[in-house]
PDB file of N, CA and C in Angstrom:
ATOM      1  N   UNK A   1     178.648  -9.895 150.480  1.00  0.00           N
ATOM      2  CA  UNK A   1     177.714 -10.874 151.010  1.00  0.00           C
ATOM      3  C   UNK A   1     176.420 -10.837 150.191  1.00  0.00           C
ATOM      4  N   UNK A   2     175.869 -12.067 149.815  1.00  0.00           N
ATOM      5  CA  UNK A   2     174.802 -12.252 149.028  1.00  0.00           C
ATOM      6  C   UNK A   2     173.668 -11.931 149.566  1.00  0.00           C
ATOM      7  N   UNK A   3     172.487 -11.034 149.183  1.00  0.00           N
ATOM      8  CA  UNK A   3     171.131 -11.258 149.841  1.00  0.00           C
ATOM      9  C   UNK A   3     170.477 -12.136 149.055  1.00  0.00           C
ATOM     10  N   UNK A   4     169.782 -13.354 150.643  1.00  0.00           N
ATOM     11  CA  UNK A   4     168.981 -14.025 149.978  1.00  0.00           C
ATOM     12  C   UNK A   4     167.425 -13.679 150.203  1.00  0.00           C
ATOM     13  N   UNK A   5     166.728 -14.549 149.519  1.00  0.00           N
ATOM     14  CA  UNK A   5     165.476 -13.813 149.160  1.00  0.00           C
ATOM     15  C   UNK A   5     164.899 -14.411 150.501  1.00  0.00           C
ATOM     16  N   UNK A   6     165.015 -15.124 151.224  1.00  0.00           N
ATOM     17  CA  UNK A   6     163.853 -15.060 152.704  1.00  0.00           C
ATOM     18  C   UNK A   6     165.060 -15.801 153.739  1.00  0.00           C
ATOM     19  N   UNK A   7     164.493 -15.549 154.804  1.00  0.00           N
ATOM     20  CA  UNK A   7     165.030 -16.228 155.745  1.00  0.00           C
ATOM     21  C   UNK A   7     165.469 -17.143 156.057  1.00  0.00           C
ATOM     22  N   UNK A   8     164.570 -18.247 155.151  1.00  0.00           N
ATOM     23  CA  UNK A   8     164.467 -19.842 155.109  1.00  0.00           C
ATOM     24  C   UNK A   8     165.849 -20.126 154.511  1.00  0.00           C
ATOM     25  N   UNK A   9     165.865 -19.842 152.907  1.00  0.00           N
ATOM     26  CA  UNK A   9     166.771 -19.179 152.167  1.00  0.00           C
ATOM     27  C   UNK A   9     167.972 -19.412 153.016  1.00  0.00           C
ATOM     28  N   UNK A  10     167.858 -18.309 153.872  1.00  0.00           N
ATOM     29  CA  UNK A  10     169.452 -17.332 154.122  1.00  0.00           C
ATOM     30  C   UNK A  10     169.886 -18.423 155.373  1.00  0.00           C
ATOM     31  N   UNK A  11     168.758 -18.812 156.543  1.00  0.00           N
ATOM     32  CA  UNK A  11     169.411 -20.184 157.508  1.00  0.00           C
ATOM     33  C   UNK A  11     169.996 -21.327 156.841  1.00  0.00           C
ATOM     34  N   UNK A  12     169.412 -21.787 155.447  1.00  0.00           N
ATOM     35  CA  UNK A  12     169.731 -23.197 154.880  1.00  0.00           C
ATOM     36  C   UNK A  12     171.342 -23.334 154.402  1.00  0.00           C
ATOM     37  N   UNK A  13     171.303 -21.972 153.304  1.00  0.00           N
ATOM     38  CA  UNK A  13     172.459 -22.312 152.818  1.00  0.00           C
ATOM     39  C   UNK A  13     173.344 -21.412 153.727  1.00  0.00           C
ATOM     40  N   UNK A  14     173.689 -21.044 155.053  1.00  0.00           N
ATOM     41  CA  UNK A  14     174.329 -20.927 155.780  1.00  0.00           C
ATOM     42  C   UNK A  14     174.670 -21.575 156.852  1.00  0.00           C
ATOM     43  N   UNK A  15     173.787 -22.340 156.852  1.00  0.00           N
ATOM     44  CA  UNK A  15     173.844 -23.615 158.112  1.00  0.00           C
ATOM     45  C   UNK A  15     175.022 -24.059 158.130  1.00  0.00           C
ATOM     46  N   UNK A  16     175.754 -24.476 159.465  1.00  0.00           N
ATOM     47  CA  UNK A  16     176.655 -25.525 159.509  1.00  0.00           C
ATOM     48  C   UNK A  16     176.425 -26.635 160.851  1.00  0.00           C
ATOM     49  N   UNK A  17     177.178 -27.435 160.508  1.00  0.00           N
ATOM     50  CA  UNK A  17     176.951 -29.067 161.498  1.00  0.00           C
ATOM     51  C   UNK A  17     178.050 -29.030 162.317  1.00  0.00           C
ATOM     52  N   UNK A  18     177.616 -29.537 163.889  1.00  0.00           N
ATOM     53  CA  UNK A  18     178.775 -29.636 165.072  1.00  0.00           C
ATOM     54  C   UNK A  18     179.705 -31.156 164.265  1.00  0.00           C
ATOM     55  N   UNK A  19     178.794 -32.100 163.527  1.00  0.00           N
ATOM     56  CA  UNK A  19     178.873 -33.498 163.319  1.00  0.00           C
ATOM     57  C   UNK A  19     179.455 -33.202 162.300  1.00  0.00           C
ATOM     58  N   UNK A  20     178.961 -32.514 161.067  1.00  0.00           N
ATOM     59  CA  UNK A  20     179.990 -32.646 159.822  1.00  0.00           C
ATOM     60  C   UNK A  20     180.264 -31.410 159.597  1.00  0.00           C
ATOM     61  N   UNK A  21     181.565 -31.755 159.157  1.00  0.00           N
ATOM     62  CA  UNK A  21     182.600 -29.955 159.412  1.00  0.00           C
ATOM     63  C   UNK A  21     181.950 -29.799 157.975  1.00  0.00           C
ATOM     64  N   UNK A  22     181.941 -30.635 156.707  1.00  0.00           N
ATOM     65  CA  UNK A  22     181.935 -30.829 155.393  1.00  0.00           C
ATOM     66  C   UNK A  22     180.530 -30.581 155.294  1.00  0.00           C
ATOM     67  N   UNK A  23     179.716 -29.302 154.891  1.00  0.00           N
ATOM     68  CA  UNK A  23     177.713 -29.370 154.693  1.00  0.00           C
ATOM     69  C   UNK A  23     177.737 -30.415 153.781  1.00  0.00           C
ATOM     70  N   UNK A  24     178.557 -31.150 152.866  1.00  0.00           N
ATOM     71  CA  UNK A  24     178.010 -32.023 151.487  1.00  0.00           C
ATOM     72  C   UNK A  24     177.504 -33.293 152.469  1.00  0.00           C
ATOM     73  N   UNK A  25     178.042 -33.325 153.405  1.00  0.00           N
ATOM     74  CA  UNK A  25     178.046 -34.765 154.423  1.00  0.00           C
ATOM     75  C   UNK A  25     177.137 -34.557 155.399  1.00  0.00           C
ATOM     76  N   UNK A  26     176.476 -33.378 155.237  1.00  0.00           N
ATOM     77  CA  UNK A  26     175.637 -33.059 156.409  1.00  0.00           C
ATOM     78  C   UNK A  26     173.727 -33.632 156.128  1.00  0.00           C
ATOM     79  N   UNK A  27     173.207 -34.559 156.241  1.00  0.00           N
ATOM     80  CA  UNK A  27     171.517 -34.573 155.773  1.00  0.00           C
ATOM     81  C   UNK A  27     171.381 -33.619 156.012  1.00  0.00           C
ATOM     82  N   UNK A  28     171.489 -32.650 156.458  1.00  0.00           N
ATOM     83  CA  UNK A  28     169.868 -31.428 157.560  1.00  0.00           C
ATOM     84  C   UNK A  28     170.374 -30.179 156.373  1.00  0.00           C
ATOM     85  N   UNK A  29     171.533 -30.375 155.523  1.00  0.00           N
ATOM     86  CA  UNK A  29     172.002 -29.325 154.785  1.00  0.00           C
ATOM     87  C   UNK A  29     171.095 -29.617 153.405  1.00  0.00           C
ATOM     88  N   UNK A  30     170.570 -28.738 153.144  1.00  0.00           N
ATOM     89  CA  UNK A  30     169.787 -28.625 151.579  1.00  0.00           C
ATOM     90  C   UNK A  30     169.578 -28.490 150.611  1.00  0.00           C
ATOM     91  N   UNK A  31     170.210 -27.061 150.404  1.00  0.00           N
ATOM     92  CA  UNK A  31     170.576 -26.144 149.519  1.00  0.00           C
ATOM     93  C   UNK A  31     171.699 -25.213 149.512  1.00  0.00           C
ATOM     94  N   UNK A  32     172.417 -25.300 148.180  1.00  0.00           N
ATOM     95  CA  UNK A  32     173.703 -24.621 148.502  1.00  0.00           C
ATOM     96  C   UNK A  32     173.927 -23.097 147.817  1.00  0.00           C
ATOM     97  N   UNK A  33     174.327 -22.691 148.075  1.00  0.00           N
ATOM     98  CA  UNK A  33     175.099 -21.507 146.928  1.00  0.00           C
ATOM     99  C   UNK A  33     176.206 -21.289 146.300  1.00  0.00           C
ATOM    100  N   UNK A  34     176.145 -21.274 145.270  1.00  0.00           N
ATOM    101  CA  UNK A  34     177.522 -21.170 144.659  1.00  0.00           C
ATOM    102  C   UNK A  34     178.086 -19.522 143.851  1.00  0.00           C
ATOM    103  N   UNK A  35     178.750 -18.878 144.700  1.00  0.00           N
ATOM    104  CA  UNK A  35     179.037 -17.897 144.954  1.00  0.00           C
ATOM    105  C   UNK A  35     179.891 -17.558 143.092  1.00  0.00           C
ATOM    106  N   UNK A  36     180.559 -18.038 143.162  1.00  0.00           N
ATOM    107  CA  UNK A  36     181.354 -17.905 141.365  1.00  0.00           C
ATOM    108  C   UNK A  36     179.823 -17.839 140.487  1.00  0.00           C
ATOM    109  N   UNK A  37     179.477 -18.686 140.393  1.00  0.00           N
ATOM    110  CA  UNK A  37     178.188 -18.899 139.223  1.00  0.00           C
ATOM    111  C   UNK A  37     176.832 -18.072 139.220  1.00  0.00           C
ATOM    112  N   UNK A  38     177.384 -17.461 140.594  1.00  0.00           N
ATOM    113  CA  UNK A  38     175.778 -17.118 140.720  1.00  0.00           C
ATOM    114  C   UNK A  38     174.410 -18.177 141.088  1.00  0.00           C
ATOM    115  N   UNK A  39     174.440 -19.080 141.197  1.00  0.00           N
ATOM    116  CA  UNK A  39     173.820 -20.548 141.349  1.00  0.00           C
ATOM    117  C   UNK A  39     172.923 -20.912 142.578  1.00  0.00           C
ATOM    118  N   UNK A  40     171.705 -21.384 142.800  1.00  0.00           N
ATOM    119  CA  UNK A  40     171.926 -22.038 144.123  1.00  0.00           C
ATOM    120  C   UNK A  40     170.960 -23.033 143.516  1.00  0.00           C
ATOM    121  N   UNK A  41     171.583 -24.532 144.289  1.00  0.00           N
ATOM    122  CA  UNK A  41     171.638 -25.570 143.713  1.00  0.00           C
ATOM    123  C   UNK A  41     170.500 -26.596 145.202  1.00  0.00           C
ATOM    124  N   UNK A  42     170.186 -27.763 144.612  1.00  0.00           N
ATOM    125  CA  UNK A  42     169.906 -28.956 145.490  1.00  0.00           C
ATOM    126  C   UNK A  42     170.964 -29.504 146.041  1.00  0.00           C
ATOM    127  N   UNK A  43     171.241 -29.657 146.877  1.00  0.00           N
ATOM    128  CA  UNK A  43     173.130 -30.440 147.380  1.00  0.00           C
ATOM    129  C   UNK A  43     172.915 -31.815 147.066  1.00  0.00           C
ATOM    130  N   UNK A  44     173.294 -32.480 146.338  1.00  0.00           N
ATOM    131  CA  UNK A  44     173.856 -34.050 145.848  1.00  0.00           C
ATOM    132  C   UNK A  44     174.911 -34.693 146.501  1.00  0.00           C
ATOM    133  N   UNK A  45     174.989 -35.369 147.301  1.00  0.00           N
ATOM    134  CA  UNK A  45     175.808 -36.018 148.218  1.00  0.00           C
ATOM    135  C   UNK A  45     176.392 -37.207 147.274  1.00  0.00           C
ATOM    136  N   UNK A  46     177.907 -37.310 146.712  1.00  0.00           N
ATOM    137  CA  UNK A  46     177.991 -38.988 146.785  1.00  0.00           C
ATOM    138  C   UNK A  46     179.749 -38.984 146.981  1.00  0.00           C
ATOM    139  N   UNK A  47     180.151 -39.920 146.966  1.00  0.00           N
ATOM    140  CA  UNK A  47     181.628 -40.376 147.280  1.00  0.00           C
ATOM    141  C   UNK A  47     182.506 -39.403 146.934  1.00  0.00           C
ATOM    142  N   UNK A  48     182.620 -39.072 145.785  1.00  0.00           N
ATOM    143  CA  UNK A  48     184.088 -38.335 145.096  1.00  0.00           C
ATOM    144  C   UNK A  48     183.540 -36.929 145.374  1.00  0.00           C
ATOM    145  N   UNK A  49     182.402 -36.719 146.419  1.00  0.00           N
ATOM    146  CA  UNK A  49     182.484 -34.990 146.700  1.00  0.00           C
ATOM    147  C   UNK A  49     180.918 -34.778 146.388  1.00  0.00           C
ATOM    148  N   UNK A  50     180.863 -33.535 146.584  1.00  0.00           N
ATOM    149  CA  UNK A  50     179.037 -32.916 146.336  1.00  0.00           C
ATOM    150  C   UNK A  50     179.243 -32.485 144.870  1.00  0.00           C
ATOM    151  N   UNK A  51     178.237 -32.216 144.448  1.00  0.00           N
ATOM    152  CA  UNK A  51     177.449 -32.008 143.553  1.00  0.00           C
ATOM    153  C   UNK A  51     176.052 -31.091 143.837  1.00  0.00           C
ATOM    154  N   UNK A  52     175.453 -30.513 142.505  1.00  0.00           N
ATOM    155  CA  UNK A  52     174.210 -29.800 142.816  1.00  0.00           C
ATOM    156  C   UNK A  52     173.408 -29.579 141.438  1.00  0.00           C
ATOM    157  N   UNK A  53     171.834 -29.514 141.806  1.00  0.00           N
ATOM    158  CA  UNK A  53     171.147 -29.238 140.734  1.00  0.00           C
ATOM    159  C   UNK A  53     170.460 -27.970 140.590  1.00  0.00           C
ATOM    160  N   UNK A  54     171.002 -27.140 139.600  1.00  0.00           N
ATOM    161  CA  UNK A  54     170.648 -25.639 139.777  1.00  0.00           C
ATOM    162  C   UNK A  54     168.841 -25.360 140.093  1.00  0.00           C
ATOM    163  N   UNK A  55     168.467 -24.817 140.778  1.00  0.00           N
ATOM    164  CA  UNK A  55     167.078 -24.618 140.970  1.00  0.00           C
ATOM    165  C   UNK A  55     166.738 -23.101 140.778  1.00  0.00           C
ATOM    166  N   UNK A  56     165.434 -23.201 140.157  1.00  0.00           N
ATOM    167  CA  UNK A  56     165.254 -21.465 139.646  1.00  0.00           C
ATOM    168  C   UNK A  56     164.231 -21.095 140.408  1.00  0.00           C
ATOM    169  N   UNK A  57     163.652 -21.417 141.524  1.00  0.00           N
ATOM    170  CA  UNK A  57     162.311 -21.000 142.514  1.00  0.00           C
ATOM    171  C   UNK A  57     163.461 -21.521 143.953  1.00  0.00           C
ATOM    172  N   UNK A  58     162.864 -20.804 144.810  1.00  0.00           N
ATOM    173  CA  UNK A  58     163.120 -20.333 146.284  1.00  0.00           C
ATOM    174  C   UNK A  58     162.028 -21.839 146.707  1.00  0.00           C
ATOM    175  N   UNK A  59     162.576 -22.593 147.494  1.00  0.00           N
ATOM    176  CA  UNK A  59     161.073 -23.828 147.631  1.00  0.00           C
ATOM    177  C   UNK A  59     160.363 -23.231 148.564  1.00  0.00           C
ATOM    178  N   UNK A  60     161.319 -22.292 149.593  1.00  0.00           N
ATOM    179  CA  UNK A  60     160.056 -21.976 150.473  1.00  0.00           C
ATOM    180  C   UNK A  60     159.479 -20.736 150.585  1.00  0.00           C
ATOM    181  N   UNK A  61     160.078 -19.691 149.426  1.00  0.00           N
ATOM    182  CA  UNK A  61     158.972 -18.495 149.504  1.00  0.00           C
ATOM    183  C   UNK A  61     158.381 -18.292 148.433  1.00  0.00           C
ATOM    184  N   UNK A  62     159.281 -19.167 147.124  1.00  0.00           N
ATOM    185  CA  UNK A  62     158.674 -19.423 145.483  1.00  0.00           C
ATOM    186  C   UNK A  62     159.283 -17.951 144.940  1.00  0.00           C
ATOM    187  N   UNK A  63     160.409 -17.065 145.661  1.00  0.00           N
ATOM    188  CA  UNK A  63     160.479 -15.972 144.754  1.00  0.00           C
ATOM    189  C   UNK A  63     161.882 -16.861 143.224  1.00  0.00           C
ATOM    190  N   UNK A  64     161.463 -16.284 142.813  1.00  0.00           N
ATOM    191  CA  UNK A  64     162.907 -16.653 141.313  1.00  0.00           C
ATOM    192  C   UNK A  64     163.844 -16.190 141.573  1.00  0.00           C
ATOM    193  N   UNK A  65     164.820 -16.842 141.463  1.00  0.00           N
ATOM    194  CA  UNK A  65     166.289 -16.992 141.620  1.00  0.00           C
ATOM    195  C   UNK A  65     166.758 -16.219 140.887  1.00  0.00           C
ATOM    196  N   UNK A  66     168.222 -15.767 140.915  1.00  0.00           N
ATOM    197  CA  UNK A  66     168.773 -15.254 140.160  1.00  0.00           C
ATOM    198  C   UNK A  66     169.129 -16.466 139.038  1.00  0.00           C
ATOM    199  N   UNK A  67     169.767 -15.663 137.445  1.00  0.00           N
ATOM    200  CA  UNK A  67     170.190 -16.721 136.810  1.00  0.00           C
ATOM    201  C   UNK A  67     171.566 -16.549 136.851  1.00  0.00           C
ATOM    202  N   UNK A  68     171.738 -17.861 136.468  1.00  0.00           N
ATOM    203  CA  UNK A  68     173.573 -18.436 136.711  1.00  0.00           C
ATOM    204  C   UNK A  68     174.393 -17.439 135.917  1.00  0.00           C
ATOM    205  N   UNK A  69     175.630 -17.127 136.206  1.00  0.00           N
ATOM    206  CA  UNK A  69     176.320 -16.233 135.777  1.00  0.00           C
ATOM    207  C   UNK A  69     177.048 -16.784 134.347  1.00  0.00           C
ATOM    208  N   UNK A  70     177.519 -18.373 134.356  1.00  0.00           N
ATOM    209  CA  UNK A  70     177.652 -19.243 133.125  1.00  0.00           C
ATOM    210  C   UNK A  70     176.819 -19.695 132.307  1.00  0.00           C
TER     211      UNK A  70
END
């Protein structure tokens, strides 16, 4: 199990929805993690599936991310 760097952090990309089983389909979902890469990303919502944009600051405690494993 990954430690994340704050709380904010660790509720977001663990969150899940009663409404969408799928977090890519979820608004209230934010930020993801991507466990292979090492990564945690912006979640990008569109048709053929999610997507994400790697981010290197924490938005809500500003600590630095790990870097991507690729």
């Amino acid at each position: 199990m990954v430690q994340h760097c704050c709380e904010m952090m660790r509720s977001n990309v663990e969150s899940t929805c009663d409404t969408h089983p799928d977090r890519y389909d979820c608004p209230d979902c934010l930020v993801d993690y991507w466990e292979q890469s090492n990564r945690y990303v912006l979640m990008i919502r569109n048709e053929g599936g999610g997507g994400g944009i790697s981010i290197a600051y924490c938005p809500w405690c500003g600590t630095k991310l790990p870097q991507p494993a690729d």
